[in-house]
ModelCIF file with pLDDT and N, C-alpha, C, O atoms, coordinates in Angstrom:
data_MODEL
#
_entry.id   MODEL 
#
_entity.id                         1 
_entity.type                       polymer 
_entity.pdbx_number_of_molecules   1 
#
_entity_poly.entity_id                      1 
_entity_poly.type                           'polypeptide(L)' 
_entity_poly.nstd_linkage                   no 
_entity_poly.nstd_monomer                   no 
_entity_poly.pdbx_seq_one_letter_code       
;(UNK)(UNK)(UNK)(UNK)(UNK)(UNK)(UNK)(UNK)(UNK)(UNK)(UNK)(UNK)(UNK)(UNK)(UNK)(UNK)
(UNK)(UNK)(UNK)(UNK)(UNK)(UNK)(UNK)(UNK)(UNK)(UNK)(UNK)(UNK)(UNK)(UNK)(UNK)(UNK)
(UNK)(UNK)(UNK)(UNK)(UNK)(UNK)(UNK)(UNK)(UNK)(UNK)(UNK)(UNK)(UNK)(UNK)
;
_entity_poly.pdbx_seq_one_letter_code_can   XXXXXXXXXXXXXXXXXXXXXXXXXXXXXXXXXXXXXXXXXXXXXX 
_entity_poly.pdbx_strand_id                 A 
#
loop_
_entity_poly_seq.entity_id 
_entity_poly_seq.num 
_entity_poly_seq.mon_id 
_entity_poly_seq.hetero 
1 1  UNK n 
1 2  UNK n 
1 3  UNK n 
1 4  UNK n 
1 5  UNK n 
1 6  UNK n 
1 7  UNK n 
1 8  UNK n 
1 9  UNK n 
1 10 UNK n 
1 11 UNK n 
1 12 UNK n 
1 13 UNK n 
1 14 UNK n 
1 15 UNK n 
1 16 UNK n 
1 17 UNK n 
1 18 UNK n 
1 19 UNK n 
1 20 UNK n 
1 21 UNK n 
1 22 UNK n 
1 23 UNK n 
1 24 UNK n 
1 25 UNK n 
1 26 UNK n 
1 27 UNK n 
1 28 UNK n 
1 29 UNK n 
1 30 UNK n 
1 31 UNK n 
1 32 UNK n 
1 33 UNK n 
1 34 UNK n 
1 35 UNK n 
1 36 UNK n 
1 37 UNK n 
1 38 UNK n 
1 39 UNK n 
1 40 UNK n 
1 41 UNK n 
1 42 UNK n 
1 43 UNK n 
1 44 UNK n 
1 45 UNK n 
1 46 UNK n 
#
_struct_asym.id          A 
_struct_asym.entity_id   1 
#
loop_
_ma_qa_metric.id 
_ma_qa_metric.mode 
_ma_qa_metric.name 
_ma_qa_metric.software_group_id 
_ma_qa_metric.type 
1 global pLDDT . pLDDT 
2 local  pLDDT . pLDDT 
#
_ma_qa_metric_global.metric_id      1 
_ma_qa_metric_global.metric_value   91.52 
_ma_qa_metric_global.model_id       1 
_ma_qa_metric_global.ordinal_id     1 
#
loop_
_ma_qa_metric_local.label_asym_id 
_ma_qa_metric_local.label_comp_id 
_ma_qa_metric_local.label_seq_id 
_ma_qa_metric_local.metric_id 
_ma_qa_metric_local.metric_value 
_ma_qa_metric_local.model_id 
_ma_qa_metric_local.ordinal_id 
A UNK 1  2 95.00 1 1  
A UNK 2  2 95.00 1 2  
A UNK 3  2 91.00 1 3  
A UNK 4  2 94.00 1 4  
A UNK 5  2 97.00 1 5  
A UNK 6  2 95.00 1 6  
A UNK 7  2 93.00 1 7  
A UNK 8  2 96.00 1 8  
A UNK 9  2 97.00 1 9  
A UNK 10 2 98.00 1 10 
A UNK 11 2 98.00 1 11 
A UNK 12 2 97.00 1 12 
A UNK 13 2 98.00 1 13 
A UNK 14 2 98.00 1 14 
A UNK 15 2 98.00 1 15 
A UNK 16 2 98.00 1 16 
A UNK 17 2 98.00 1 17 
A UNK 18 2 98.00 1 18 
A UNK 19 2 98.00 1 19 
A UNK 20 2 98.00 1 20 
A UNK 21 2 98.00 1 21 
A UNK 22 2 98.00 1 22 
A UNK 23 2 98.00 1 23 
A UNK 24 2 97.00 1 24 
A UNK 25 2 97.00 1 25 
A UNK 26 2 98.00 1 26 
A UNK 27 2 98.00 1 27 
A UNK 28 2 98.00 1 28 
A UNK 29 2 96.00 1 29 
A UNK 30 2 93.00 1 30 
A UNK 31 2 95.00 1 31 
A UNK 32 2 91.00 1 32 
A UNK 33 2 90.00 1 33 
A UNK 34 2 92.00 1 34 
A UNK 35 2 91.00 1 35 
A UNK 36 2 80.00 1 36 
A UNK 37 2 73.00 1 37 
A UNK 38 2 61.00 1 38 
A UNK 39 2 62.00 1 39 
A UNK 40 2 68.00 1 40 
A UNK 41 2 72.00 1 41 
A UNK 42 2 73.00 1 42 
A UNK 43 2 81.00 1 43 
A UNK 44 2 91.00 1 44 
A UNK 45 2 93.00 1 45 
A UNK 46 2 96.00 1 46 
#
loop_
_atom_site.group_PDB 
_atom_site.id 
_atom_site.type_symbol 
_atom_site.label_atom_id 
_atom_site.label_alt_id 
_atom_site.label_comp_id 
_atom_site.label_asym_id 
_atom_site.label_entity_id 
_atom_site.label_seq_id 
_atom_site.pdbx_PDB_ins_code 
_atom_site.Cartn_x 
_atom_site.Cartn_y 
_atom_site.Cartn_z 
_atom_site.occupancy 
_atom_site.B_iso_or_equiv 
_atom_site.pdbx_formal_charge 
_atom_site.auth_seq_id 
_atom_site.auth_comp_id 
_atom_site.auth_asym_id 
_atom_site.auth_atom_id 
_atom_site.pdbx_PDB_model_num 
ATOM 1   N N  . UNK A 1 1  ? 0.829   -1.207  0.000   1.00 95.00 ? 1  UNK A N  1 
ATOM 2   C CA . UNK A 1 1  ? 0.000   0.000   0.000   1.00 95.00 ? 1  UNK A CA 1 
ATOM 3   C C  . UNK A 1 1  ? 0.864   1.258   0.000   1.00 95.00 ? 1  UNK A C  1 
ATOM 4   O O  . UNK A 1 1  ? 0.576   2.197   -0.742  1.00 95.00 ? 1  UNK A O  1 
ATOM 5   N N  . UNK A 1 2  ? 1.988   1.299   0.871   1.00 95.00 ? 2  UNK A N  1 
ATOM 6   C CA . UNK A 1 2  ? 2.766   2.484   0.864   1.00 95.00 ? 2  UNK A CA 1 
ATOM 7   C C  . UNK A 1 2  ? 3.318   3.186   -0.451  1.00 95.00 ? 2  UNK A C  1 
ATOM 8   O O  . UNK A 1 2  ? 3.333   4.396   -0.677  1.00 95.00 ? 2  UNK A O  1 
ATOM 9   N N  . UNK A 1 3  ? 3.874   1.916   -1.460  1.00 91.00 ? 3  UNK A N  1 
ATOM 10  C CA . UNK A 1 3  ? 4.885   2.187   -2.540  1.00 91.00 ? 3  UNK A CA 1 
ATOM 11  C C  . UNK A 1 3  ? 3.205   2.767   -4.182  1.00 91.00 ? 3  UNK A C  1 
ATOM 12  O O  . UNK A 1 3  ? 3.176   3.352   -5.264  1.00 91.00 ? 3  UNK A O  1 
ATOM 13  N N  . UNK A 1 4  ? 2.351   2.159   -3.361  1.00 94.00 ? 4  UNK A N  1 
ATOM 14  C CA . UNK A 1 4  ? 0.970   2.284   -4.871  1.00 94.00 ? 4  UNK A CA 1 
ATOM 15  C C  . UNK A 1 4  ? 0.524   3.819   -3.865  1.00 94.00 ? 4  UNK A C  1 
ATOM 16  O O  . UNK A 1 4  ? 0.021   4.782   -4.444  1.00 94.00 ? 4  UNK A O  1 
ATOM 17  N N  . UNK A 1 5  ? 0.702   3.838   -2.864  1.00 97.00 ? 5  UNK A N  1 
ATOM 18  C CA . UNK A 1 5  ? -0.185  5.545   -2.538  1.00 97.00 ? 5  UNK A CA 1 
ATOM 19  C C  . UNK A 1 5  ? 0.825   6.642   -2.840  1.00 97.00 ? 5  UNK A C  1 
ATOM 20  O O  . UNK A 1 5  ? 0.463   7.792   -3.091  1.00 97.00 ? 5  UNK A O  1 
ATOM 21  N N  . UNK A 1 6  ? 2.446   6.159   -2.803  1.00 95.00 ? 6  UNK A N  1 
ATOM 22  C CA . UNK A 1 6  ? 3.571   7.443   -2.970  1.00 95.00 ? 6  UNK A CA 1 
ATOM 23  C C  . UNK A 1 6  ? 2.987   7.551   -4.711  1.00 95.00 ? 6  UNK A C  1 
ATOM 24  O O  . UNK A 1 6  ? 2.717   8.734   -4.922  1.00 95.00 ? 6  UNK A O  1 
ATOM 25  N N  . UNK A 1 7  ? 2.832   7.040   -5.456  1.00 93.00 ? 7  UNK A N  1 
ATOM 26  C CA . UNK A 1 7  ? 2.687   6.733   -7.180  1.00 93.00 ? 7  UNK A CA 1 
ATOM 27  C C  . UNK A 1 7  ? 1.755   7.136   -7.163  1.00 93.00 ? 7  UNK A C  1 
ATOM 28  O O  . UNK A 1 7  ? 1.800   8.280   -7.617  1.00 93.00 ? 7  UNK A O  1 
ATOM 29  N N  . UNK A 1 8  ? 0.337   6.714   -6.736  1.00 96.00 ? 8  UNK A N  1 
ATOM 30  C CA . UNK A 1 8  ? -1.004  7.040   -7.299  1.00 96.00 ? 8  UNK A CA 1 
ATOM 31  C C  . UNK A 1 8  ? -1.913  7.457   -6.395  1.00 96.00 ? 8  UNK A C  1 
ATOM 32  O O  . UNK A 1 8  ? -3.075  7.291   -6.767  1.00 96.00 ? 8  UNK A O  1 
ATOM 33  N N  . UNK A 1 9  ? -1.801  7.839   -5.562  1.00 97.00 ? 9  UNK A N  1 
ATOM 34  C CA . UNK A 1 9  ? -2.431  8.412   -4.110  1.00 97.00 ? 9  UNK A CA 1 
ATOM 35  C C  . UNK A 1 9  ? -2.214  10.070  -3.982  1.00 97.00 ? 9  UNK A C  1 
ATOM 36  O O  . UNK A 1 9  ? -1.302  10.890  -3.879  1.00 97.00 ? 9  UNK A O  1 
ATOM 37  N N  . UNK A 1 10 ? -4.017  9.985   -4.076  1.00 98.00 ? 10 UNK A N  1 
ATOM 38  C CA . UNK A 1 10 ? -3.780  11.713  -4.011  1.00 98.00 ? 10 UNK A CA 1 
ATOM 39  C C  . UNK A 1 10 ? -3.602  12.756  -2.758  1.00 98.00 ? 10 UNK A C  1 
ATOM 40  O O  . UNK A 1 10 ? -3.776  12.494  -1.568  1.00 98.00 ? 10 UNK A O  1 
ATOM 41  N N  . UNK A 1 11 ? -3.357  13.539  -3.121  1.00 98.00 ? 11 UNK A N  1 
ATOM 42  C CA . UNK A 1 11 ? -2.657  14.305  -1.290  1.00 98.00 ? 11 UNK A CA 1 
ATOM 43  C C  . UNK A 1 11 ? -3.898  13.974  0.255   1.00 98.00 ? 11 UNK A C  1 
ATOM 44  O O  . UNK A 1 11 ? -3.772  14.230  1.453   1.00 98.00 ? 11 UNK A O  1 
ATOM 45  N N  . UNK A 1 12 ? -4.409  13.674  -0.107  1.00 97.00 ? 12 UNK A N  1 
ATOM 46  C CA . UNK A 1 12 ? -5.541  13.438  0.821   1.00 97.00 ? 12 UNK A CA 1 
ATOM 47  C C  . UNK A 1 12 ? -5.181  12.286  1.259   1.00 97.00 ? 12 UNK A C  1 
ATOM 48  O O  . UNK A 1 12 ? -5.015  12.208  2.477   1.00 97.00 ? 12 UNK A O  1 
ATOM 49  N N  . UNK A 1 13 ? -4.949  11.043  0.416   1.00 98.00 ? 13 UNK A N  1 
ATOM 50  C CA . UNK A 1 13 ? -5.395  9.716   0.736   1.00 98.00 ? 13 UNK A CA 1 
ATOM 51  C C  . UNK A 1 13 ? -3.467  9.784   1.225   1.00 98.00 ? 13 UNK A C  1 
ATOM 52  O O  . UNK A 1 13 ? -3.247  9.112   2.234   1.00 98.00 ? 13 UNK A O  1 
ATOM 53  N N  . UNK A 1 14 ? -2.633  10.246  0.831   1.00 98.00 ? 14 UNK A N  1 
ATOM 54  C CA . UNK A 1 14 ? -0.966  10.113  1.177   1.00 98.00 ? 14 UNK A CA 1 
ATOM 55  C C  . UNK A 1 14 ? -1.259  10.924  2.666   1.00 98.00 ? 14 UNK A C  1 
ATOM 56  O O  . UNK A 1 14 ? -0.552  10.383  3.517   1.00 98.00 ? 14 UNK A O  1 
ATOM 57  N N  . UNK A 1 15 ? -1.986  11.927  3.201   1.00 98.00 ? 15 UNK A N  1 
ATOM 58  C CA . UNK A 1 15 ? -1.865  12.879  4.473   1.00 98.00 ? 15 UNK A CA 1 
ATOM 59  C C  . UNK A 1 15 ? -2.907  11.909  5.380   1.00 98.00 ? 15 UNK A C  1 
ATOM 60  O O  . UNK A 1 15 ? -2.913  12.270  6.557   1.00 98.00 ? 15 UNK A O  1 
ATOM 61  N N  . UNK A 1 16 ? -3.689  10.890  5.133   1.00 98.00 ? 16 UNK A N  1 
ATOM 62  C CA . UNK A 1 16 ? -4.737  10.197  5.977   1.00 98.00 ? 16 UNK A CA 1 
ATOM 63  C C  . UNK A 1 16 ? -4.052  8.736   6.268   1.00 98.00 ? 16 UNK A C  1 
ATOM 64  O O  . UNK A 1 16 ? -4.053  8.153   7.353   1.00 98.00 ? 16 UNK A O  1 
ATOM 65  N N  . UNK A 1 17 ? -3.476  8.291   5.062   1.00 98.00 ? 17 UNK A N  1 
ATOM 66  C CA . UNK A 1 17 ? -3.027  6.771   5.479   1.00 98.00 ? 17 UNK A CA 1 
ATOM 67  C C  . UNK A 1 17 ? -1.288  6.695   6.109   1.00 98.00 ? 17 UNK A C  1 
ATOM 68  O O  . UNK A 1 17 ? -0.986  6.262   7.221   1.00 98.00 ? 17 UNK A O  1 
ATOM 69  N N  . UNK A 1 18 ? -0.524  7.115   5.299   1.00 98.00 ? 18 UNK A N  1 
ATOM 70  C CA . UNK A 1 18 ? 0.773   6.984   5.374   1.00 98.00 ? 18 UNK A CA 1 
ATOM 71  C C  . UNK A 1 18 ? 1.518   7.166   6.868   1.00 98.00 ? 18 UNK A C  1 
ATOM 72  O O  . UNK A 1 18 ? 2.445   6.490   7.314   1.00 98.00 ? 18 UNK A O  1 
ATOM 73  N N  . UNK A 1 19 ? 0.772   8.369   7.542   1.00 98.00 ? 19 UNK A N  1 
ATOM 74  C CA . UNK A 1 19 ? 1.489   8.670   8.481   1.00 98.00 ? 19 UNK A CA 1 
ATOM 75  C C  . UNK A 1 19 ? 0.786   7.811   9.507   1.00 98.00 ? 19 UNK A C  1 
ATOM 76  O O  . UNK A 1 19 ? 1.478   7.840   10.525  1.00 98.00 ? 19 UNK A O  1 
ATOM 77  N N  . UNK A 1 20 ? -0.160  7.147   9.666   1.00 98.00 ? 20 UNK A N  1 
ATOM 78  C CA . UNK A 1 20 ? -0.968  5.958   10.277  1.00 98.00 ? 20 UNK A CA 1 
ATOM 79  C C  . UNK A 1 20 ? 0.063   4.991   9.777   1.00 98.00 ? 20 UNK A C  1 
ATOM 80  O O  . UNK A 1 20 ? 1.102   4.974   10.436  1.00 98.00 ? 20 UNK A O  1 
ATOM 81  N N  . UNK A 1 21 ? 0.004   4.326   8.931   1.00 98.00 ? 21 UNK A N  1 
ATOM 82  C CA . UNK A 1 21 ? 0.786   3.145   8.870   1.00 98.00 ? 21 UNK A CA 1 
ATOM 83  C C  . UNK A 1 21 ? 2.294   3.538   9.096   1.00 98.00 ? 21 UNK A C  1 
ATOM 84  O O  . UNK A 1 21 ? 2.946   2.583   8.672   1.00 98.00 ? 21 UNK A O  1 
ATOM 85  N N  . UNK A 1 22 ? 3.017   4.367   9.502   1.00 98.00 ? 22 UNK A N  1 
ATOM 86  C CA . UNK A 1 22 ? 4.149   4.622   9.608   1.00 98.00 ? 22 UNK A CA 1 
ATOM 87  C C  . UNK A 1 22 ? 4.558   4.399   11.150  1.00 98.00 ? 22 UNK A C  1 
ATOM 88  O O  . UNK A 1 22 ? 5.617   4.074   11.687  1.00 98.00 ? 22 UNK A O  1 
ATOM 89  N N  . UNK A 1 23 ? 3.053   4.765   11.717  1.00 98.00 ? 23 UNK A N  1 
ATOM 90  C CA . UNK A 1 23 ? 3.214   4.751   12.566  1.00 98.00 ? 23 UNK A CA 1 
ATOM 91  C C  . UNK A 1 23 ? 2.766   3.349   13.631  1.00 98.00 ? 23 UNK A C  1 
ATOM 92  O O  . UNK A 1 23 ? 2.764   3.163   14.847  1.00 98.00 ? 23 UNK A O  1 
ATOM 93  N N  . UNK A 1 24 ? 2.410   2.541   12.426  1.00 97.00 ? 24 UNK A N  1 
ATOM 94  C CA . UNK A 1 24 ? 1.833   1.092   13.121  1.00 97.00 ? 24 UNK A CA 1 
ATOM 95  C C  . UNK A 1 24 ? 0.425   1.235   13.354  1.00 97.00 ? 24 UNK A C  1 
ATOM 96  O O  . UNK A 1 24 ? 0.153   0.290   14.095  1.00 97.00 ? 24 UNK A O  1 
ATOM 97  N N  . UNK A 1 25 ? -0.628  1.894   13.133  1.00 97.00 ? 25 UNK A N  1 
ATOM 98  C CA . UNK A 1 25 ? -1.464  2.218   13.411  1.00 97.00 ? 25 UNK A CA 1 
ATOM 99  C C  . UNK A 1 25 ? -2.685  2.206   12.487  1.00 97.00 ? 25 UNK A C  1 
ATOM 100 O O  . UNK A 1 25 ? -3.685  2.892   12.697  1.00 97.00 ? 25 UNK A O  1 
ATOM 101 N N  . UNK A 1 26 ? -2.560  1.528   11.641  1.00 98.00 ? 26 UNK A N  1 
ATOM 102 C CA . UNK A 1 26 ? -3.471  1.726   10.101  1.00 98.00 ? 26 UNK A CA 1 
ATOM 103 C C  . UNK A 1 26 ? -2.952  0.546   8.973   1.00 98.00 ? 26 UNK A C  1 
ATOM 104 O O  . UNK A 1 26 ? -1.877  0.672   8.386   1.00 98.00 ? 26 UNK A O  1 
ATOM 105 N N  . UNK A 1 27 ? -4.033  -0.832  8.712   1.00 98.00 ? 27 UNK A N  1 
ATOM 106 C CA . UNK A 1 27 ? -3.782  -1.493  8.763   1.00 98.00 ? 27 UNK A CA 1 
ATOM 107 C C  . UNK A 1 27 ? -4.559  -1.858  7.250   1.00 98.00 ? 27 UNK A C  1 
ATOM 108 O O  . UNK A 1 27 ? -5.640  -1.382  6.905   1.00 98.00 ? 27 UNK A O  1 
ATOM 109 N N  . UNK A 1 28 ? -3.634  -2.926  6.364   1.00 98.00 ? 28 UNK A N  1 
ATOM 110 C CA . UNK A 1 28 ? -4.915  -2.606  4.975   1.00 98.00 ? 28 UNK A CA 1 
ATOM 111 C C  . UNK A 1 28 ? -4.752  -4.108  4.643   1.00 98.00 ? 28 UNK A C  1 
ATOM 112 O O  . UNK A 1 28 ? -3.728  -4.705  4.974   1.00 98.00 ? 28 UNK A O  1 
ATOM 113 N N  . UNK A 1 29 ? -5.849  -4.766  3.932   1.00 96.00 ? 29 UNK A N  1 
ATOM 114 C CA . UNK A 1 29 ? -5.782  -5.747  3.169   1.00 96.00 ? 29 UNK A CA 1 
ATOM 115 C C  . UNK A 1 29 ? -5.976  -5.148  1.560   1.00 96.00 ? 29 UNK A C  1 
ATOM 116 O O  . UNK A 1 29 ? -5.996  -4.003  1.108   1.00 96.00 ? 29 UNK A O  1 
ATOM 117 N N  . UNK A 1 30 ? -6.091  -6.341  1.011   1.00 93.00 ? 30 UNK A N  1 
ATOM 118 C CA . UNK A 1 30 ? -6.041  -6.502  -0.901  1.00 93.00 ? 30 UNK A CA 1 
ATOM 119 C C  . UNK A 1 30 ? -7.231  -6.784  -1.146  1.00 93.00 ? 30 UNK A C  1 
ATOM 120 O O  . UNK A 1 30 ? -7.688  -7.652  -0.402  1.00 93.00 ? 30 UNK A O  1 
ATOM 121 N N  . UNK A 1 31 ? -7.933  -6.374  -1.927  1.00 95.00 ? 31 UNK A N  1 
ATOM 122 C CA . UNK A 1 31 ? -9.109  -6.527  -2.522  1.00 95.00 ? 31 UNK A CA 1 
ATOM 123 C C  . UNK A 1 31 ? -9.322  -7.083  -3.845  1.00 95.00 ? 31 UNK A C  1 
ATOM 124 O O  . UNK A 1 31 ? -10.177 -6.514  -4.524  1.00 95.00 ? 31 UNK A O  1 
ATOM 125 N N  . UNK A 1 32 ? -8.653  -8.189  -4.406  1.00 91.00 ? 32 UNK A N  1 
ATOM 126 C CA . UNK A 1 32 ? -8.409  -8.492  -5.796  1.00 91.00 ? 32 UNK A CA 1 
ATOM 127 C C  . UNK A 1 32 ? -9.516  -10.037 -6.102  1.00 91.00 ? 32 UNK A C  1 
ATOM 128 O O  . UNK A 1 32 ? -10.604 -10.150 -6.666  1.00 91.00 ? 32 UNK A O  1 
ATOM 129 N N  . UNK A 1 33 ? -8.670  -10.967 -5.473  1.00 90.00 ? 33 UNK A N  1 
ATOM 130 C CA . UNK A 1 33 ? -9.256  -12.114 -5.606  1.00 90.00 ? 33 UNK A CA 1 
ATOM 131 C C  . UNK A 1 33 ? -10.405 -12.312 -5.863  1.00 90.00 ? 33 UNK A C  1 
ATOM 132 O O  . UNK A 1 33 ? -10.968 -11.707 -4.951  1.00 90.00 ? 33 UNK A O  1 
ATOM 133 N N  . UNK A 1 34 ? -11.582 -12.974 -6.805  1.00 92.00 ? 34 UNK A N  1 
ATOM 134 C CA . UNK A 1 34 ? -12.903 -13.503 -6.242  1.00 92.00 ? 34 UNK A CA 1 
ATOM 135 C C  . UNK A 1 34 ? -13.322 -14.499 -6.522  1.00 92.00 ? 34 UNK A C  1 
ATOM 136 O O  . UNK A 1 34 ? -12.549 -15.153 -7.223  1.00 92.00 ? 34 UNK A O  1 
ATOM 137 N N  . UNK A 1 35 ? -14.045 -14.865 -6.346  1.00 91.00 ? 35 UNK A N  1 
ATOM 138 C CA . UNK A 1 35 ? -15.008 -16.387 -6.534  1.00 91.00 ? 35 UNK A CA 1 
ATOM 139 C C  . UNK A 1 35 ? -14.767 -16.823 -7.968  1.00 91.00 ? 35 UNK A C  1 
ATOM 140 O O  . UNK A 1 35 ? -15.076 -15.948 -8.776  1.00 91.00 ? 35 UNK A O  1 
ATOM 141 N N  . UNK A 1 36 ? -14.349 -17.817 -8.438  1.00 80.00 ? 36 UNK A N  1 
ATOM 142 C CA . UNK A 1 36 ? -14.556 -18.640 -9.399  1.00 80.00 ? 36 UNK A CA 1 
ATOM 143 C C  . UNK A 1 36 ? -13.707 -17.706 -10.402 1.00 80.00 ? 36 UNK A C  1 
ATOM 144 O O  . UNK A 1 36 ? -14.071 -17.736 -11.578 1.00 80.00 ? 36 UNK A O  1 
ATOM 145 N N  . UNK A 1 37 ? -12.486 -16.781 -10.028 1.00 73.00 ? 37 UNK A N  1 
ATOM 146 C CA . UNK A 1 37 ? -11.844 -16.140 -11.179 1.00 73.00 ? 37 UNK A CA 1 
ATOM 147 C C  . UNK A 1 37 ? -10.625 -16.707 -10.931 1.00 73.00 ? 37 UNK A C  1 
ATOM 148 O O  . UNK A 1 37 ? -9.930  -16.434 -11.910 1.00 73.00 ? 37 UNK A O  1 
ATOM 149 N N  . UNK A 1 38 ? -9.990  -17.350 -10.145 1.00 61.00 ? 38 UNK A N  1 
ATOM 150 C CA . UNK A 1 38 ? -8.615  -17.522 -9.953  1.00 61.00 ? 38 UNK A CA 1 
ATOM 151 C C  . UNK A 1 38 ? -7.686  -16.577 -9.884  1.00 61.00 ? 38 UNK A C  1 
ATOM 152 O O  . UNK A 1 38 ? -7.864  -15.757 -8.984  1.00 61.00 ? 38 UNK A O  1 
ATOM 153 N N  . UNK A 1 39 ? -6.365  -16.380 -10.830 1.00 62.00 ? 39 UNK A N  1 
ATOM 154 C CA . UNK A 1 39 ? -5.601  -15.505 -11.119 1.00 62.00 ? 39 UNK A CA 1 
ATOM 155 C C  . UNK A 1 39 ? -5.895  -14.725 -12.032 1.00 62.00 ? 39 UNK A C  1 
ATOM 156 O O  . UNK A 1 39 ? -5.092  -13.867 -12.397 1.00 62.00 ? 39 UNK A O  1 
ATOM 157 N N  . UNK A 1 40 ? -7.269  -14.882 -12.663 1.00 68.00 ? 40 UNK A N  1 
ATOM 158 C CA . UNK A 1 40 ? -7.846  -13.917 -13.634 1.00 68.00 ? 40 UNK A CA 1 
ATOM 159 C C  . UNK A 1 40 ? -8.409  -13.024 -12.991 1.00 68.00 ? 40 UNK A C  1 
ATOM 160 O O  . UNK A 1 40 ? -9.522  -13.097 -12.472 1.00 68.00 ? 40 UNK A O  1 
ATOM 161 N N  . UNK A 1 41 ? -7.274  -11.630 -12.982 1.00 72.00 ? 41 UNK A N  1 
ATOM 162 C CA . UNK A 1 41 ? -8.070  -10.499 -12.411 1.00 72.00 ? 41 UNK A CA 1 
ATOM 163 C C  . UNK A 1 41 ? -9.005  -10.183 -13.425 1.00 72.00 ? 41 UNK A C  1 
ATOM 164 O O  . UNK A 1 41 ? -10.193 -10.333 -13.142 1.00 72.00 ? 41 UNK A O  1 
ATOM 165 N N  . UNK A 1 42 ? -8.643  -9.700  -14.762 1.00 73.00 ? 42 UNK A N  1 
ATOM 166 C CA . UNK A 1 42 ? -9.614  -9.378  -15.744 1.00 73.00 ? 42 UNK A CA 1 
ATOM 167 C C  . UNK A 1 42 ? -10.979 -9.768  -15.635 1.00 73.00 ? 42 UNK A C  1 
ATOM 168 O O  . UNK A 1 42 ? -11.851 -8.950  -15.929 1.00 73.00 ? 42 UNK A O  1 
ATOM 169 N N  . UNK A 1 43 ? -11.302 -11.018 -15.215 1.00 81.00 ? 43 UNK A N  1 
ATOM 170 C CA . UNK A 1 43 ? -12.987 -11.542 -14.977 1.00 81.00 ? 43 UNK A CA 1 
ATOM 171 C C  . UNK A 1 43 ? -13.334 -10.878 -13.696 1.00 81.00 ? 43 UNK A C  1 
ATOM 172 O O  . UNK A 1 43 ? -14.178 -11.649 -13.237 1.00 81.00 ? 43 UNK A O  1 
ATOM 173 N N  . UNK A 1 44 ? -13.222 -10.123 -13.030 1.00 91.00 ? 44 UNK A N  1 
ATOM 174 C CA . UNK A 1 44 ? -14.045 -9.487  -11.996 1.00 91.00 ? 44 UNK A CA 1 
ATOM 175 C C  . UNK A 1 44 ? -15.158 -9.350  -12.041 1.00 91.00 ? 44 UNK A C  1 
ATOM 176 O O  . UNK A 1 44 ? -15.585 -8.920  -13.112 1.00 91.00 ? 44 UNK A O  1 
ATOM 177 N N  . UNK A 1 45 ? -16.041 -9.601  -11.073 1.00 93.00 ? 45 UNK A N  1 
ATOM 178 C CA . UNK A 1 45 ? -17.499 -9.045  -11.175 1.00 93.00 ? 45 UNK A CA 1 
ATOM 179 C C  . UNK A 1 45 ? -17.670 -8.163  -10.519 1.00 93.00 ? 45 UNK A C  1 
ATOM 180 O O  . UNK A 1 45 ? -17.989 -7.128  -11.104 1.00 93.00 ? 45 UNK A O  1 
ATOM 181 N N  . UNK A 1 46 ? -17.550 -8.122  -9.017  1.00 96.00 ? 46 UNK A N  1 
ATOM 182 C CA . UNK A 1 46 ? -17.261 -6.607  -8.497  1.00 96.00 ? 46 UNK A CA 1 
ATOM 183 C C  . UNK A 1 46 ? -17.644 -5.050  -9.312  1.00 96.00 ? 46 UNK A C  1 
ATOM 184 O O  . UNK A 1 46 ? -17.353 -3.983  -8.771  1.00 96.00 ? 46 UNK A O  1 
#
């Protein structure tokens, strides 16, 4: 999460998360995987 919010994270979302997780305090999972797609992100239904 740190290295995709310095790249594509806009000043809001870099001033709300970063200094939380820097600080141990702000904690994220991945949202990719789903049912019956495997390693095919492209088939998302979401």
């Amino acid at each position: 999460i740190v290295p995709s919010l310095l790249k594509y994270g806009t000043e809001v979302q870099k001033q709300r998360f970063l200094p939380a997780i820097v600080r141990g305090e702000c904690f994220f999972g991945i949202g990719m995987s789903e049912p019956d797609s495997g390693s095919d992100l492209a088939s998302v239904r979401t």
